[in-house]
Every structure is written in structure tokens, then in C-alpha cells.
N, C-alpha and C. Protein backbone atom coordinates (compact mmCIF):
# COMPACT_ATOMS: atom_id res chain seq x y z
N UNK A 1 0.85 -1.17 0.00
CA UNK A 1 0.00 0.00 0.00
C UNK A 1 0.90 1.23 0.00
N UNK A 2 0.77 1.98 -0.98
CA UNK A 2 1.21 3.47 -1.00
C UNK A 2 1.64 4.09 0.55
N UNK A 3 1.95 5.13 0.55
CA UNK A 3 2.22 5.90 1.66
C UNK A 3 0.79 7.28 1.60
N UNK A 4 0.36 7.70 0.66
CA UNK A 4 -0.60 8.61 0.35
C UNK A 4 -1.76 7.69 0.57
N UNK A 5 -2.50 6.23 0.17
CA UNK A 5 -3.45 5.56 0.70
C UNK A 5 -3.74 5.58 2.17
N UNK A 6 -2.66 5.30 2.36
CA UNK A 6 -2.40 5.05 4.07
C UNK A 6 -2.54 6.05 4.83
N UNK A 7 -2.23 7.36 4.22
CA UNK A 7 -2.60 9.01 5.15
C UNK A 7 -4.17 8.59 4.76
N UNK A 8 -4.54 8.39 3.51
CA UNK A 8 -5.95 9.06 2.80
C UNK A 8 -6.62 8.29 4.08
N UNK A 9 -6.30 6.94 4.31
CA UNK A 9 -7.33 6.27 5.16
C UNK A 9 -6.91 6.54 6.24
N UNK A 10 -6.15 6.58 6.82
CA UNK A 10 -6.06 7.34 8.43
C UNK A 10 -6.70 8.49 8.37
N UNK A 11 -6.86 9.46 7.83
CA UNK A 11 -7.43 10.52 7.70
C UNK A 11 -9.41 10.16 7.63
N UNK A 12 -9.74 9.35 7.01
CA UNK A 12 -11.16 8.81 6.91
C UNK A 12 -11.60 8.39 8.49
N UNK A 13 -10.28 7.24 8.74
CA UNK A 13 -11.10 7.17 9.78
C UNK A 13 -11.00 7.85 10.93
N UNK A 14 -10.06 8.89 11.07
CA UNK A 14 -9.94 9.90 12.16
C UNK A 14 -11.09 10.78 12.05
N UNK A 15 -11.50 11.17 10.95
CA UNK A 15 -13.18 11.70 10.64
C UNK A 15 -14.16 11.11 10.85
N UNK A 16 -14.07 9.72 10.45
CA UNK A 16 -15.28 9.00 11.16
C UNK A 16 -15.43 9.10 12.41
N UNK A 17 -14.35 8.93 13.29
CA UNK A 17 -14.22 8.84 14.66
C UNK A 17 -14.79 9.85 15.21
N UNK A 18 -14.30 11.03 14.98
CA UNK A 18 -15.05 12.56 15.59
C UNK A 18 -16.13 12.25 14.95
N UNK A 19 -16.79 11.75 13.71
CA UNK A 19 -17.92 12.05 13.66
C UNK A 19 -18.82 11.54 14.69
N UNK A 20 -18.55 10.24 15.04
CA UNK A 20 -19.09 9.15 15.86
C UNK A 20 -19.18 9.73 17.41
N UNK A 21 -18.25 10.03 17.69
CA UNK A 21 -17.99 11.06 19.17
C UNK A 21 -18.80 11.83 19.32
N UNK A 22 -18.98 13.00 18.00
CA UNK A 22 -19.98 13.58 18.09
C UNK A 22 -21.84 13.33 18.49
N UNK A 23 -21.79 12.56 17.14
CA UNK A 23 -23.32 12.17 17.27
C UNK A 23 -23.38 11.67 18.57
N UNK A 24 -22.53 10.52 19.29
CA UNK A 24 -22.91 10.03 20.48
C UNK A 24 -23.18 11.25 21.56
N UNK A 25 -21.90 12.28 21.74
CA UNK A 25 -22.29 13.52 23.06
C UNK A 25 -23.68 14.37 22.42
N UNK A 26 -24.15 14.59 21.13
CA UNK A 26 -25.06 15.09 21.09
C UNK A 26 -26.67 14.33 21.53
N UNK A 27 -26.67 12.63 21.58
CA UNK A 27 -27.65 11.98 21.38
C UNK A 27 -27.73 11.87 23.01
N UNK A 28 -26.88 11.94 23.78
CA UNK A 28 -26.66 11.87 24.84
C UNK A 28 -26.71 12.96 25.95
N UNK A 29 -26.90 13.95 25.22
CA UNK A 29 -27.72 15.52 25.55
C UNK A 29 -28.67 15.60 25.11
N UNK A 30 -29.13 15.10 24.33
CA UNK A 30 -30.73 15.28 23.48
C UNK A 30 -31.77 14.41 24.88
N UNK A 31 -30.90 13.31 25.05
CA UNK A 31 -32.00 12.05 25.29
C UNK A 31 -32.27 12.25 27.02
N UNK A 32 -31.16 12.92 27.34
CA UNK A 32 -31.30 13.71 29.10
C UNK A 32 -32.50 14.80 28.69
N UNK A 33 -32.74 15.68 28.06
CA UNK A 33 -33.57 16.60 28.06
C UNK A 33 -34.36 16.00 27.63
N UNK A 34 -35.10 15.19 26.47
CA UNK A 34 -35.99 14.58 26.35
C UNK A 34 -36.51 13.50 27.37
N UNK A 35 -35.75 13.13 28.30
CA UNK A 35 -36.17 11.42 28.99
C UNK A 35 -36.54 12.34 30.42
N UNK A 36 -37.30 13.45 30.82
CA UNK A 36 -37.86 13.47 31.72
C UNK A 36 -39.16 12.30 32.61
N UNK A 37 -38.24 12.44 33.68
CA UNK A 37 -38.81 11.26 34.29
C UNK A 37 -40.14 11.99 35.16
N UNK A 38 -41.79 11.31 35.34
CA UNK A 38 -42.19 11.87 35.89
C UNK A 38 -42.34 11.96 37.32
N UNK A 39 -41.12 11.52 37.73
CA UNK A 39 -41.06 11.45 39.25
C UNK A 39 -40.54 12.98 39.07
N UNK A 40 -39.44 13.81 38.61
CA UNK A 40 -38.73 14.76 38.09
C UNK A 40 -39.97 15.67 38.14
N UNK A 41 -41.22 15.83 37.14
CA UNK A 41 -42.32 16.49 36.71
C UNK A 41 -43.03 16.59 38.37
N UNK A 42 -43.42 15.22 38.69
CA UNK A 42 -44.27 15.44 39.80
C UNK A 42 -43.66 16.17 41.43
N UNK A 43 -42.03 16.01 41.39
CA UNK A 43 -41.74 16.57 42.83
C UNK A 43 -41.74 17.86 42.17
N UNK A 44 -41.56 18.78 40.77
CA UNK A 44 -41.37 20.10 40.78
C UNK A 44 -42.65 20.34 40.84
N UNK A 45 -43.96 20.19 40.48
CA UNK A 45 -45.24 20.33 41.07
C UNK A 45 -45.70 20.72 42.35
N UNK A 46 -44.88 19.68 43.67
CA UNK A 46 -45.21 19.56 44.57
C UNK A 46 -44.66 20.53 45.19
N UNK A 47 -43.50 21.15 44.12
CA UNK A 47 -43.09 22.08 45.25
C UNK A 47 -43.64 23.50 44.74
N UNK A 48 -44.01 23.49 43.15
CA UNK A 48 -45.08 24.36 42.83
C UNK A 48 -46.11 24.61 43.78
N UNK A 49 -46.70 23.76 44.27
CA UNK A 49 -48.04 23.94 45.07
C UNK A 49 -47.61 24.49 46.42
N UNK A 50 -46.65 24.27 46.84
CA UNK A 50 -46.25 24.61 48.42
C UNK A 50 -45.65 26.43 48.03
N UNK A 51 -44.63 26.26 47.16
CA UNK A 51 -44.65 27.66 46.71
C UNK A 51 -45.82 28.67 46.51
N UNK A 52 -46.83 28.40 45.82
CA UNK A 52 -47.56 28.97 44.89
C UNK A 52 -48.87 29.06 45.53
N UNK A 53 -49.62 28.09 46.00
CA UNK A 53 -51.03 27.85 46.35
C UNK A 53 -51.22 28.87 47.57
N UNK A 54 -50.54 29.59 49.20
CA UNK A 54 -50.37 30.43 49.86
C UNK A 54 -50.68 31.57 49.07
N UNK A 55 -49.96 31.77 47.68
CA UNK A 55 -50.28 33.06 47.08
C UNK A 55 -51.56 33.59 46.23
N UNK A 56 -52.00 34.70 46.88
CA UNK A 56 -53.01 35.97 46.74
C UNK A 56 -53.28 35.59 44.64
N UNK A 57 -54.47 34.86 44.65
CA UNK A 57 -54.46 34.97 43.30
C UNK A 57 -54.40 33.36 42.53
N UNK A 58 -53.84 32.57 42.85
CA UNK A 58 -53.57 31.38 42.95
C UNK A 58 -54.45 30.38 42.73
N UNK A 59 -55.45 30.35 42.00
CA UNK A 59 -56.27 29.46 42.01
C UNK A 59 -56.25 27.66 41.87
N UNK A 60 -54.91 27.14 41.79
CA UNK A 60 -54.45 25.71 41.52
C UNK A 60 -53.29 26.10 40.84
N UNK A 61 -52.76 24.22 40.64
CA UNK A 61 -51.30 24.31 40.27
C UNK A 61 -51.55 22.81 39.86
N UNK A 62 -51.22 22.72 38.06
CA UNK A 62 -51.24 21.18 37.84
C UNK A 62 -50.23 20.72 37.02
N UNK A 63 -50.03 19.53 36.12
CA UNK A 63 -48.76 19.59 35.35
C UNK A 63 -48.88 18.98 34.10
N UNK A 64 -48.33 18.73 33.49
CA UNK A 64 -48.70 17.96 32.43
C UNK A 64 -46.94 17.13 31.75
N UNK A 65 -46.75 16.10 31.46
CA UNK A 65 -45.49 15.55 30.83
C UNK A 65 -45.08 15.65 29.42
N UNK A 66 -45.89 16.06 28.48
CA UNK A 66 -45.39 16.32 27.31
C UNK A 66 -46.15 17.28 26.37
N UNK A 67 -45.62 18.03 26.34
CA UNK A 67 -44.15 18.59 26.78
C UNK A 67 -44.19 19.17 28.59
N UNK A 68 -43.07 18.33 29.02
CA UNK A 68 -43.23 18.59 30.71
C UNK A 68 -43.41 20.23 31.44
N UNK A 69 -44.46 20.55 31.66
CA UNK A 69 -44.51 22.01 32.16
C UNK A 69 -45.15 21.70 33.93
N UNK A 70 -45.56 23.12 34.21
CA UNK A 70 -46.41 23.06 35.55
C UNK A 70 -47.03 23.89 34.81
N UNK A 71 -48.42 24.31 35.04
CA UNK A 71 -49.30 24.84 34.88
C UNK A 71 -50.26 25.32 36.38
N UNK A 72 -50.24 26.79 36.60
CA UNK A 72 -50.61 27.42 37.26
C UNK A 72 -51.72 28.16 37.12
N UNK A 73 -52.86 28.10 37.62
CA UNK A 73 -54.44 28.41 37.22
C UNK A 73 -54.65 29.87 38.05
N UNK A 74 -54.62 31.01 37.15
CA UNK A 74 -54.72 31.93 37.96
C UNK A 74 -56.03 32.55 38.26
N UNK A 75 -56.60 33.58 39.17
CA UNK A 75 -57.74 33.92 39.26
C UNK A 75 -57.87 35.41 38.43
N UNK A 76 -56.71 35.98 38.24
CA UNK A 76 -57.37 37.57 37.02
C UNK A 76 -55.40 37.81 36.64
N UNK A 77 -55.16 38.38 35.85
CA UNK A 77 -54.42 38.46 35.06
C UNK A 77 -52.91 38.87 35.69
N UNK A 78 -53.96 40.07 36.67
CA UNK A 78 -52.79 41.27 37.28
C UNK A 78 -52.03 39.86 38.31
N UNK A 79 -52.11 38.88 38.72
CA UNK A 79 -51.27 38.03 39.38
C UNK A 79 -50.14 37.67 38.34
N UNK A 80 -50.46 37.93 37.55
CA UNK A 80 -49.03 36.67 36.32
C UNK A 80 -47.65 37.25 36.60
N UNK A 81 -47.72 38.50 37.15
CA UNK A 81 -45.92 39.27 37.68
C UNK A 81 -45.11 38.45 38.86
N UNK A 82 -46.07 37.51 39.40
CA UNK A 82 -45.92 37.30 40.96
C UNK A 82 -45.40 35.49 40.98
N UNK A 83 -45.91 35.18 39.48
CA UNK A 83 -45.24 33.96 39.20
C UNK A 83 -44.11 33.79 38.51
N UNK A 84 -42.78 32.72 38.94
CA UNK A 84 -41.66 32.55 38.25
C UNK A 84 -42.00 31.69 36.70
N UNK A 85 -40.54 32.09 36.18
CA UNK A 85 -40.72 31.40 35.04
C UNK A 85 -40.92 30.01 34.77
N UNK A 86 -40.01 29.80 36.19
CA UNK A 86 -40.12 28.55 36.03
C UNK A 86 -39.56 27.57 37.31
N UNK A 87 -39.18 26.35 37.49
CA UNK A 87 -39.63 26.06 39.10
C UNK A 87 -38.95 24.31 38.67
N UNK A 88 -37.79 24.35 39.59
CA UNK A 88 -36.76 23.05 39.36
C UNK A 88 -36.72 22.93 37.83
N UNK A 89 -36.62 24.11 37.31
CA UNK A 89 -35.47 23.70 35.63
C UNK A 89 -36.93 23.51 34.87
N UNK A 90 -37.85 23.01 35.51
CA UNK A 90 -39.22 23.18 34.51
C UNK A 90 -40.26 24.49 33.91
N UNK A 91 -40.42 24.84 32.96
CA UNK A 91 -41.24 26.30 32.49
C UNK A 91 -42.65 25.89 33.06
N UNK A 92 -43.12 27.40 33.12
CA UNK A 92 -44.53 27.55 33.75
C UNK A 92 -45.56 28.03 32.97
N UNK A 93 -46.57 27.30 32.77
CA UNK A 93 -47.55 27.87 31.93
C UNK A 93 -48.83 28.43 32.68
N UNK A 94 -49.15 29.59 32.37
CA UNK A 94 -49.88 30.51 33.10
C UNK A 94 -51.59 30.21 32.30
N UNK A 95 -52.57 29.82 33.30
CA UNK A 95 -53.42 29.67 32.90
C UNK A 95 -54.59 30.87 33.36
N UNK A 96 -55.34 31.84 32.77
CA UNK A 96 -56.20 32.12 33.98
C UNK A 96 -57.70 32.47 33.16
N UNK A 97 -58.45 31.92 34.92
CA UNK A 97 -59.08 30.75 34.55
C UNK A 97 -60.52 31.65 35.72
N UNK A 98 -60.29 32.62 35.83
CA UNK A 98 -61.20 33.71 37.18
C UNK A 98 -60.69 33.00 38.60
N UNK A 99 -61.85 33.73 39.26
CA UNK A 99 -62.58 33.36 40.34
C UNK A 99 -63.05 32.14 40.82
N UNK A 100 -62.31 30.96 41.40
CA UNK A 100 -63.39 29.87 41.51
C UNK A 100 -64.47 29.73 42.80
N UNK A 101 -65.39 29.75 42.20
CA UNK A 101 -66.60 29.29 43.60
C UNK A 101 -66.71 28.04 43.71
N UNK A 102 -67.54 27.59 44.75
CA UNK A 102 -68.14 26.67 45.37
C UNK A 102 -69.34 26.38 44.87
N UNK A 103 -70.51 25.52 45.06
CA UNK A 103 -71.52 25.53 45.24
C UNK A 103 -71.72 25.07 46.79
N UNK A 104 -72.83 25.77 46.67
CA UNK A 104 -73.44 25.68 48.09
C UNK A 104 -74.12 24.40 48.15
N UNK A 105 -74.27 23.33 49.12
CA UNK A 105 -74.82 21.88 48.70
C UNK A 105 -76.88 22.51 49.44
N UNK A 106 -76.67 23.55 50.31
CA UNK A 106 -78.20 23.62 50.00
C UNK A 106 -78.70 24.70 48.88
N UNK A 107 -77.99 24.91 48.18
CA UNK A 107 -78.61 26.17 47.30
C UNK A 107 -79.43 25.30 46.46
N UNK A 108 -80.63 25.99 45.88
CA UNK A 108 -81.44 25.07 45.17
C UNK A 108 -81.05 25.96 43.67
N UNK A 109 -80.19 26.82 43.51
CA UNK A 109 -79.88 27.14 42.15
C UNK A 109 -78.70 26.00 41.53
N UNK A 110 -78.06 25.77 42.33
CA UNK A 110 -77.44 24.31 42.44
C UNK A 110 -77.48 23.10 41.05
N UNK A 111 -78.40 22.76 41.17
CA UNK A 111 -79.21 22.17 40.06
C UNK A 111 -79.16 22.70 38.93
N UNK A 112 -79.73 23.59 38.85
CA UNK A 112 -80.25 24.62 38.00
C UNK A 112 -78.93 24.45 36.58
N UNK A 113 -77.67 24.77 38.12
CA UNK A 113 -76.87 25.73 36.88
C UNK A 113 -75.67 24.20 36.57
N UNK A 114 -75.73 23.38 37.10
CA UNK A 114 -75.04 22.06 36.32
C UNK A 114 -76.37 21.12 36.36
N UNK A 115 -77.11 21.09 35.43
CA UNK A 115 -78.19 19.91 34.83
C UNK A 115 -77.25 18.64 35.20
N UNK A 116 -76.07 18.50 34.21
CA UNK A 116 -75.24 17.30 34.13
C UNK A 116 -74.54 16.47 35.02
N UNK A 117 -74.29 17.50 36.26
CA UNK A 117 -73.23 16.93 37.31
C UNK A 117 -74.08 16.45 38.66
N UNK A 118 -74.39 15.12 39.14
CA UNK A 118 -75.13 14.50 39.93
C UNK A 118 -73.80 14.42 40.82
N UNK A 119 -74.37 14.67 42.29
CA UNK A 119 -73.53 14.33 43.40
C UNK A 119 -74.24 14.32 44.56
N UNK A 120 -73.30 12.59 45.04
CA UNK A 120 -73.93 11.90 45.90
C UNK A 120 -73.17 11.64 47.17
């Protein structure tokens, strides 16, 4: 074999090699940010709610895994300054959603205003 073959292919496969290096550290950063675990999703929740639910405005705090967020249910708009972006490395999606009431279990409008929802 030549002496110029022998660079040409050392040279191929020293390129292959970085190429291979590469794809692996990139697939291997991809697949950490993609492979959220929802144990990961559910303790940043939990600490969403302990953070968040105390606060003036706050109407709930839920989550969802794909794409992994927390989702924070607000009661009027002017609260959205008072929430972070985001909460253990996870983003926050701002929902708002009013005022929530109750029903009263003796109100007889009760009925009225959910036909659909029977509770026993």
C-alpha cells in the first residue's frame, strides 16, 4: 500500500471517529432533556403547590409531561408578575381561569346551573 493511501485512510477514519464522538455527546444531551422522568415532573409540582397555592391569586397548580410544564391556574391576570418562570429547571404555563366558587350543597340554584353533574 502506497504511503498517500495510508494518510488518505487514516485521515477517513480519524473523521469517522469525531464524527461518531460527536453524534454520540449530542444523542446523549438530546435524550437527558428529552427522557424526563415523571417522578422529576411530579416533585417540581409539589413544590409548585407549596410555593404557589399560599399566594393571593392562585387558584391551583397542575402539570402535564409532554411537553413537561407546571401549569398554574390563575384567578385575574394582574397576578401573572408574581409567578416565576419557572420552578426546578421546569417552564410555567400561566393559565387564567377567574374566580373559583363553590356551590353551596343547600342552594337550590345548584341544580339549576349544572343539569349534568349528579352528586352523591
Amino acid at each position: 500500500m502506497s504511503v498517500s493511501k495510508r494518510i488518505n485512510r487514516r485521515s477517513c477514519l480519524f473523521n469517522l471517529l469525531i464524527i461518531l464522538i460527536v453524534v454520540l455527546l449530542l444523542s446523549s444531551v438530546f435524550m437527558s432533556v428529552i427522557n424526563v422522568s415523571a417522578a422529576d415532573i411530579k416533585e417540581a409540582r409539589k413544590r409548585a403547590e407549596e410555593m404557589l397555592l399560599p399566594m393571593e391569586g392562585v387558584a391551583g397548580v397542575s402539570h402535564r409531561e409532554d411537553p413537561p410544564r407546571i401549569i398554574v391556574y390563575l384567578e385575574d391576570e394582574k397576578y401573572k408578575d408574581k409567578i416565576p418562570n419557572e420552578i426546578l429547571g421546569f417552564k410555567i404555563e400561566i393559565v387564567v381561569i377567574g374566580k373559583v366558587k363553590s356551590f353551596d350543597n343547600a342552594s337550590p340554584d345548584r341544580a339549576e346551573a349544572c343539569p349534568n353533574i349528579h352528586i352523591f
